[in-house]
PDB file of N, CA and C in Angstrom:
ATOM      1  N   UNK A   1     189.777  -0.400  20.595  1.00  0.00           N
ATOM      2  CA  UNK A   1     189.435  -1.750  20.989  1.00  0.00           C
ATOM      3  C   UNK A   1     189.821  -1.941  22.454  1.00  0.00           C
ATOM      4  N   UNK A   2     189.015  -2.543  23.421  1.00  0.00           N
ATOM      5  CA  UNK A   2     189.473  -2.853  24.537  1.00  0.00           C
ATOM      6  C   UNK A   2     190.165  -4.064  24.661  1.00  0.00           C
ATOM      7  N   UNK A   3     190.930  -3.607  26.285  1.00  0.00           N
ATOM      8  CA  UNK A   3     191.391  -5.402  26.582  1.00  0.00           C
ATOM      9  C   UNK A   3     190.437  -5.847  27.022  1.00  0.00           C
ATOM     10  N   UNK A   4     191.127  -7.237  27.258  1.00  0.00           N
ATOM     11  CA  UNK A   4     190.201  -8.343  28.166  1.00  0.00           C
ATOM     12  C   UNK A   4     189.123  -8.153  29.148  1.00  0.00           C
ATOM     13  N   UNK A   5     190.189  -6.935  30.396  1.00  0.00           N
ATOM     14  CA  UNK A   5     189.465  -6.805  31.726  1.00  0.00           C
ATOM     15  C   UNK A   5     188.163  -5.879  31.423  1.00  0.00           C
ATOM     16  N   UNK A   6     188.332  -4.293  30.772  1.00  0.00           N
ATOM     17  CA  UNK A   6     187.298  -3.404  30.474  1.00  0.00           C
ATOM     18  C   UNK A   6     186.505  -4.241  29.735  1.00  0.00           C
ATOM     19  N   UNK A   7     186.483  -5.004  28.734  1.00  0.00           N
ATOM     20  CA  UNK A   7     185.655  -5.726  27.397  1.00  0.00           C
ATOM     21  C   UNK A   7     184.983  -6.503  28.383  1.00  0.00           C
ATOM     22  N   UNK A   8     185.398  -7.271  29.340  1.00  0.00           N
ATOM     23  CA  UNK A   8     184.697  -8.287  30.193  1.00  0.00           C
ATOM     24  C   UNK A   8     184.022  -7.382  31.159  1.00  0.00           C
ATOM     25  N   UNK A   9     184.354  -6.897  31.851  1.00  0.00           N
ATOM     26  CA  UNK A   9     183.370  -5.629  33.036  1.00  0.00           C
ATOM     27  C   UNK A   9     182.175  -4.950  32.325  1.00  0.00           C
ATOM     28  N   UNK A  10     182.390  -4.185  31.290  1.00  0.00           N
ATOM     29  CA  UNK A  10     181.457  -3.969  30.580  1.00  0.00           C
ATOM     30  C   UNK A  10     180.487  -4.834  30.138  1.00  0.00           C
ATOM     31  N   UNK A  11     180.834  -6.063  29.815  1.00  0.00           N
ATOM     32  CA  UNK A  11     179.518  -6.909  29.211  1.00  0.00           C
ATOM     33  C   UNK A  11     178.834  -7.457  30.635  1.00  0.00           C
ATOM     34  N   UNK A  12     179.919  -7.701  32.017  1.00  0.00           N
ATOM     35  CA  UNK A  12     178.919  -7.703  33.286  1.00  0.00           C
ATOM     36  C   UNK A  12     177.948  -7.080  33.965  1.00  0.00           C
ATOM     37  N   UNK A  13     178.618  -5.386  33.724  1.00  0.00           N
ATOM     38  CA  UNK A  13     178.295  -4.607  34.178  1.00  0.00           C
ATOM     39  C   UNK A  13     176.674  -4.352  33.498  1.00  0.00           C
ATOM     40  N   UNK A  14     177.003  -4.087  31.971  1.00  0.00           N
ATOM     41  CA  UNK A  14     175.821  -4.272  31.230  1.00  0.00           C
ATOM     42  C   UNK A  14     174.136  -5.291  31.348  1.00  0.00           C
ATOM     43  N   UNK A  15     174.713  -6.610  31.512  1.00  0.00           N
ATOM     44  CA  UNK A  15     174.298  -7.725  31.863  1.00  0.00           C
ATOM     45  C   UNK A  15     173.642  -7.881  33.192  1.00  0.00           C
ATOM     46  N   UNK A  16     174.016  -7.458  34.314  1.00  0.00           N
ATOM     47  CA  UNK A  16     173.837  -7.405  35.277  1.00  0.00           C
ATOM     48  C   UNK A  16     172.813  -6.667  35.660  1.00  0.00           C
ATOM     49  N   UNK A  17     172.922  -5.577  34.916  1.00  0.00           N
ATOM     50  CA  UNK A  17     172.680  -4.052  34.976  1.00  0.00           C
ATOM     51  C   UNK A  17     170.498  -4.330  34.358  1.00  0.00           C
ATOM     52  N   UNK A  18     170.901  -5.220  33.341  1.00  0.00           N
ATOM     53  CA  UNK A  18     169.248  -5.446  32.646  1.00  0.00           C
ATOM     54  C   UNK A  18     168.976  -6.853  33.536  1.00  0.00           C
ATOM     55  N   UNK A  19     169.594  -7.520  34.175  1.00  0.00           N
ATOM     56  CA  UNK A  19     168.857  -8.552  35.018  1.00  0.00           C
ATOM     57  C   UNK A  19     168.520  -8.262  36.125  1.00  0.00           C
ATOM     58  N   UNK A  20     169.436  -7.445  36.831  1.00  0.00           N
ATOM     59  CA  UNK A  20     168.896  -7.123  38.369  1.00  0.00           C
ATOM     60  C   UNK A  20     167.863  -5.640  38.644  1.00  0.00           C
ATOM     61  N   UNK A  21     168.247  -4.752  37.386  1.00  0.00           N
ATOM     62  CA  UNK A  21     168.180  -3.619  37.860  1.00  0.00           C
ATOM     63  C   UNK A  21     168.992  -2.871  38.278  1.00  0.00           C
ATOM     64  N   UNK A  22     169.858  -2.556  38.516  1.00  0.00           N
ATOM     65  CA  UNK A  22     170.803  -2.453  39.724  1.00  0.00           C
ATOM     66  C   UNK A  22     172.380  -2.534  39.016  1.00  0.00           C
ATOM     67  N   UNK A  23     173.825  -1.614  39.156  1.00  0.00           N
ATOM     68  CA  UNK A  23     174.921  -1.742  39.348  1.00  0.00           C
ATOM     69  C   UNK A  23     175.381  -2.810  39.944  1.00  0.00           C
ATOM     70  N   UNK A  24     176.068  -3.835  39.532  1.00  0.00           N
ATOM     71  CA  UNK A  24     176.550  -4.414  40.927  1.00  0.00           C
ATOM     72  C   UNK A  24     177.701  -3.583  41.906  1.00  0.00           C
ATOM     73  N   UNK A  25     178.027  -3.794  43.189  1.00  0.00           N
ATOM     74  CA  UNK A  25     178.873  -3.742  43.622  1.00  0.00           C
ATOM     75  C   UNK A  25     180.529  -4.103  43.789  1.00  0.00           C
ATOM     76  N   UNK A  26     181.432  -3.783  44.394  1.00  0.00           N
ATOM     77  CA  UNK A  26     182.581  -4.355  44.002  1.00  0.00           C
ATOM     78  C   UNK A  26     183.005  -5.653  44.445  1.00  0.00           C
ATOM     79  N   UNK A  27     182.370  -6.157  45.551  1.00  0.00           N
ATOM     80  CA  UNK A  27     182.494  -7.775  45.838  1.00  0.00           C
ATOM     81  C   UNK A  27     181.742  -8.400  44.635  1.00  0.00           C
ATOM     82  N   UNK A  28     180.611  -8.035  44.313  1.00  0.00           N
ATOM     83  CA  UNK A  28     180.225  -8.535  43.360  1.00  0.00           C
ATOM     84  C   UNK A  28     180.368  -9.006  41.760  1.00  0.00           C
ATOM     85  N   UNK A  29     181.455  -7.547  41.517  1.00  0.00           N
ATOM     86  CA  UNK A  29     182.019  -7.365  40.649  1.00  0.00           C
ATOM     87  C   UNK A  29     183.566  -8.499  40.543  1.00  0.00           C
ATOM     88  N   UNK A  30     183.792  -8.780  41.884  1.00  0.00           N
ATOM     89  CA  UNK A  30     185.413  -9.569  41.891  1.00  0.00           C
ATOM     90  C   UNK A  30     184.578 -10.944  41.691  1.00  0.00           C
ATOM     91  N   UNK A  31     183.607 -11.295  42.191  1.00  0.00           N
ATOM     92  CA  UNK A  31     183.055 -12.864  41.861  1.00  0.00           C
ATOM     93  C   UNK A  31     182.960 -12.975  40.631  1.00  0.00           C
ATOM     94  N   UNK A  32     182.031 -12.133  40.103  1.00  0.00           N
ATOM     95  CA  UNK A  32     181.925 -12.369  38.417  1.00  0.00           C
ATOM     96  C   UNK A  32     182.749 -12.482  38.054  1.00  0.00           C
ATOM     97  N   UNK A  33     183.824 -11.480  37.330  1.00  0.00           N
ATOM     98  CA  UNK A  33     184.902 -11.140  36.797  1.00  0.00           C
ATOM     99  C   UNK A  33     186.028 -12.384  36.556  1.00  0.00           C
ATOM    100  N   UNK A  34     186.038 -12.675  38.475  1.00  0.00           N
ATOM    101  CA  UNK A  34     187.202 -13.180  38.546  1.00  0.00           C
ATOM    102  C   UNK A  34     188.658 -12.036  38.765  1.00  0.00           C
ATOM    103  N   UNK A  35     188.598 -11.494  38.804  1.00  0.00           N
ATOM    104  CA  UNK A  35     189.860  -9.816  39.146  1.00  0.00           C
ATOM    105  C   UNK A  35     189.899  -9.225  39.797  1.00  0.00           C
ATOM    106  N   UNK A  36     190.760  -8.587  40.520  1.00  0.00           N
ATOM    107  CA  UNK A  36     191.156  -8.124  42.188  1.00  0.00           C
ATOM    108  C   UNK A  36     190.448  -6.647  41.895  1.00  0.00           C
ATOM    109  N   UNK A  37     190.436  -6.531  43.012  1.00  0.00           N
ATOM    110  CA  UNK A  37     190.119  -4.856  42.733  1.00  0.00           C
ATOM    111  C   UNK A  37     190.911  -3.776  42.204  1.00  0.00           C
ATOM    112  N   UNK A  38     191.730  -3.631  42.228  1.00  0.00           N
ATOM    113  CA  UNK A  38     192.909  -2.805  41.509  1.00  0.00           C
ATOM    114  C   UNK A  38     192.418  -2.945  40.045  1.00  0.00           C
ATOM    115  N   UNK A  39     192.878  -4.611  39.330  1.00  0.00           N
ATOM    116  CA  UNK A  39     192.298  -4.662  38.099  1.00  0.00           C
ATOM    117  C   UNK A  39     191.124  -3.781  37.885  1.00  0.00           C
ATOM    118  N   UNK A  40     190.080  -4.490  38.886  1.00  0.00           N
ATOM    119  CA  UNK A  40     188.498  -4.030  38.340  1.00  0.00           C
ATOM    120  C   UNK A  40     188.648  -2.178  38.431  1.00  0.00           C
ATOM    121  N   UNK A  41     189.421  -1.240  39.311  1.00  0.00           N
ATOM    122  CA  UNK A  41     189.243  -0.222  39.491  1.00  0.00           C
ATOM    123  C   UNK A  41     190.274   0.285  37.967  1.00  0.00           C
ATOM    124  N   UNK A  42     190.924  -0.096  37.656  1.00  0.00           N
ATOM    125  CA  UNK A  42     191.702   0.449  36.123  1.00  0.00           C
ATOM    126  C   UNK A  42     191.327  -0.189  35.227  1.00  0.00           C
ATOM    127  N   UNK A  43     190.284  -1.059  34.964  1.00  0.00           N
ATOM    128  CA  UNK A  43     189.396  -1.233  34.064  1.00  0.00           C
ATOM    129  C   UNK A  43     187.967  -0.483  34.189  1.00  0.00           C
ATOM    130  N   UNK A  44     187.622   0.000  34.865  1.00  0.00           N
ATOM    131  CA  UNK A  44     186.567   1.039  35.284  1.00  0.00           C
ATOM    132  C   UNK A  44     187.386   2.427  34.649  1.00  0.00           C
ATOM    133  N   UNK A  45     188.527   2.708  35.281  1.00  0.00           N
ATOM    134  CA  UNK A  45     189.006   4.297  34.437  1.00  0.00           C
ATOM    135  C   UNK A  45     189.215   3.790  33.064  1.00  0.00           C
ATOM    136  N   UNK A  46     189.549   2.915  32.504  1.00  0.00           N
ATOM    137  CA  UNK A  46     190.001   2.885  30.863  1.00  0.00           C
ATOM    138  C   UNK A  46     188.207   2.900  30.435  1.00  0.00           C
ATOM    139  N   UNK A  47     187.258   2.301  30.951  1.00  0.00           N
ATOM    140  CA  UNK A  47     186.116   2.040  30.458  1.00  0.00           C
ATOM    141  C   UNK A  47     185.674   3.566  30.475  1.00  0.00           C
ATOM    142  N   UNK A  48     185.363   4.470  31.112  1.00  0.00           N
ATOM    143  CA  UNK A  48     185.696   5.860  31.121  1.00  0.00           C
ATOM    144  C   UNK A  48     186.203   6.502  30.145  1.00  0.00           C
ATOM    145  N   UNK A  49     188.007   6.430  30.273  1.00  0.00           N
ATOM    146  CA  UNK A  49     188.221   6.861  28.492  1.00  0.00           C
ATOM    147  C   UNK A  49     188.026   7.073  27.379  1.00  0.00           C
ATOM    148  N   UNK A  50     187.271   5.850  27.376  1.00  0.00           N
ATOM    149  CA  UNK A  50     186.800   5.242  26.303  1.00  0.00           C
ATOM    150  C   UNK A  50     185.725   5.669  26.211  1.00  0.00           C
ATOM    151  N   UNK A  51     184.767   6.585  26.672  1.00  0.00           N
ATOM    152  CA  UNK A  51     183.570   6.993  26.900  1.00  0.00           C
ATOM    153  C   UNK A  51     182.612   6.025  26.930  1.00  0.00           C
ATOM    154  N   UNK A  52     183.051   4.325  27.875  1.00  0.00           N
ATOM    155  CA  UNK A  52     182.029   4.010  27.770  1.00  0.00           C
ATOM    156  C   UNK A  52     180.606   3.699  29.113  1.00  0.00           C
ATOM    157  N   UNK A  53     181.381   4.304  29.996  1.00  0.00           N
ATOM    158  CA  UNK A  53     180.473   4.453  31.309  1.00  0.00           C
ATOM    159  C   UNK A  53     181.054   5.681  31.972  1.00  0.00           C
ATOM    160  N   UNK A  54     180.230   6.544  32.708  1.00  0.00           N
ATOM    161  CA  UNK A  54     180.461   7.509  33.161  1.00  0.00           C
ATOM    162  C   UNK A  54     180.639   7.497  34.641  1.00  0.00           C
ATOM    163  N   UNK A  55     181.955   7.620  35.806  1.00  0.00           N
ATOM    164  CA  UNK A  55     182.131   6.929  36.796  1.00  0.00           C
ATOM    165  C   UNK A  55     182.939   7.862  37.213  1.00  0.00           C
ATOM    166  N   UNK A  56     183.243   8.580  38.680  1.00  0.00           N
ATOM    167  CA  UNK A  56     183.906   9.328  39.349  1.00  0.00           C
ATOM    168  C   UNK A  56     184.973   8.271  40.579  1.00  0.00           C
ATOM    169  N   UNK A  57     186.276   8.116  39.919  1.00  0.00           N
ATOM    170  CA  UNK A  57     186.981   7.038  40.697  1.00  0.00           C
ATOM    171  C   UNK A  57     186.353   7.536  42.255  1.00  0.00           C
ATOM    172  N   UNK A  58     186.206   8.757  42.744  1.00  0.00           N
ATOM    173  CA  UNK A  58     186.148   8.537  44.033  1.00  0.00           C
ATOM    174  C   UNK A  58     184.578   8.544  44.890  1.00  0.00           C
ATOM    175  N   UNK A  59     183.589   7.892  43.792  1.00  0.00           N
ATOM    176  CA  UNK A  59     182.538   7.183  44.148  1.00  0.00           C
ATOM    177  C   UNK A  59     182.742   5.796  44.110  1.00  0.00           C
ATOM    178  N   UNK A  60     181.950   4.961  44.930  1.00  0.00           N
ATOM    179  CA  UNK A  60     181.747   3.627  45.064  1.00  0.00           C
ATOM    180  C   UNK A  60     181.648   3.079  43.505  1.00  0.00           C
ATOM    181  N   UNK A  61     181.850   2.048  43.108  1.00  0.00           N
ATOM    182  CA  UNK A  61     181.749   1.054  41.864  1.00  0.00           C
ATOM    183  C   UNK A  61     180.267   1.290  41.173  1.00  0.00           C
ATOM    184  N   UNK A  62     179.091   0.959  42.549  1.00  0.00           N
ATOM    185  CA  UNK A  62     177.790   0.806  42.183  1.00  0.00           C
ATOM    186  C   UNK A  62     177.340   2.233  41.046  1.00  0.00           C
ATOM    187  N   UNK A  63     177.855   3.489  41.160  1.00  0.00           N
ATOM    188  CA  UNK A  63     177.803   4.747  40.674  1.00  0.00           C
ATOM    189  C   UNK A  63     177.946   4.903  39.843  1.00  0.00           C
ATOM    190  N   UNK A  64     178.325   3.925  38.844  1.00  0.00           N
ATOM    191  CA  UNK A  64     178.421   4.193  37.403  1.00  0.00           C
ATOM    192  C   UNK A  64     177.446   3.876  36.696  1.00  0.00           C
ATOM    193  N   UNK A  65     177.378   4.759  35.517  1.00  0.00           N
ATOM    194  CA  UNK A  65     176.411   4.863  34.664  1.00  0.00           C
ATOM    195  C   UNK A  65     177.028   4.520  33.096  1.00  0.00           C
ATOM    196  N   UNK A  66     176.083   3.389  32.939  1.00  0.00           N
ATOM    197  CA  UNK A  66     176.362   3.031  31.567  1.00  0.00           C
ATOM    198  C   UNK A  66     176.051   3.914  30.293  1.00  0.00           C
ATOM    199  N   UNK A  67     177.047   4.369  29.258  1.00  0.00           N
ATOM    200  CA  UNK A  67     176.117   5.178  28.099  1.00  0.00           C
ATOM    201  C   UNK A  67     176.443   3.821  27.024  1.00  0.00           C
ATOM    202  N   UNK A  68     177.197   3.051  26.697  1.00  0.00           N
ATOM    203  CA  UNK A  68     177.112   2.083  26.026  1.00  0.00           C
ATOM    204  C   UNK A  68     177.556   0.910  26.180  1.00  0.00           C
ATOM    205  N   UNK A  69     177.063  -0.302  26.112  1.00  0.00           N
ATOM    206  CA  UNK A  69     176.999  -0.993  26.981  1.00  0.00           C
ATOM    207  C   UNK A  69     177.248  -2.272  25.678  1.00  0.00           C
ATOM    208  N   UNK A  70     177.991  -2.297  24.751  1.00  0.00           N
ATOM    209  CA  UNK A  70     178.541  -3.166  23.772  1.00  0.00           C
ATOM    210  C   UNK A  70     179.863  -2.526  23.346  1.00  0.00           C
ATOM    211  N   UNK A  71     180.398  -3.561  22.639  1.00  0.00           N
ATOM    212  CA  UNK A  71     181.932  -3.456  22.262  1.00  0.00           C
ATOM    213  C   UNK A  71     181.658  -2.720  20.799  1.00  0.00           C
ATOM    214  N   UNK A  72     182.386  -1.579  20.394  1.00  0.00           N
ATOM    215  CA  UNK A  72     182.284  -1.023  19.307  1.00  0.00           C
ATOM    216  C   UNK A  72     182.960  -1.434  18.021  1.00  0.00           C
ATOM    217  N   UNK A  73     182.402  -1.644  16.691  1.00  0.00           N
ATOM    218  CA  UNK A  73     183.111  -2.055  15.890  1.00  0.00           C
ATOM    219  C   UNK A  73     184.459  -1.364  15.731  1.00  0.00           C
ATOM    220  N   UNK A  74     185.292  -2.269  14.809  1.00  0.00           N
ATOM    221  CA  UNK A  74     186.544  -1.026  14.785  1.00  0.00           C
ATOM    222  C   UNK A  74     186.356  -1.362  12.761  1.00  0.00           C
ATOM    223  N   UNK A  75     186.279  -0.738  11.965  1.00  0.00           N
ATOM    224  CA  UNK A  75     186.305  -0.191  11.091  1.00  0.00           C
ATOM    225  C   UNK A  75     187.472   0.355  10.089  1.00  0.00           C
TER     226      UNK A  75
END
């Protein structure tokens, strides 16, 4: 189960992702959110972990690739 910050980035990221076309960026990402960058960058590696976007910390934000893009049941 995620926290707050990954559970919330993910449904932006997702969201964003089928309205614009497009990743957002990381200014973009701190407006939505609401969370500094630090947050948003260790909610990006736990979202990772978690296998749920595929992201190389030392690419830009926009570089990630979603493989699932909802919160998984827990069972």
């Amino acid at each position: 189960m995620l926290d707050d910050t990954p559970r919330k980035l993910l449904r932006v990221i997702a969201q964003f992702r089928y309205h614009f076309r497009r990743m957002p960026n990381l200014p973009e990402l701190r407006r939505l959110s609401g969370r500094r960058p630090a947050e948003i960058n260790k909610g990006f590696k736990i979202l990772v972990a978690e296998n749920y976007i595929t992201w190389s910390p030392s690419q830009p934000i926009e570089t990630a690739v979603i493989i699932e893009g909802w919160k998984r049941c827990s069972v």
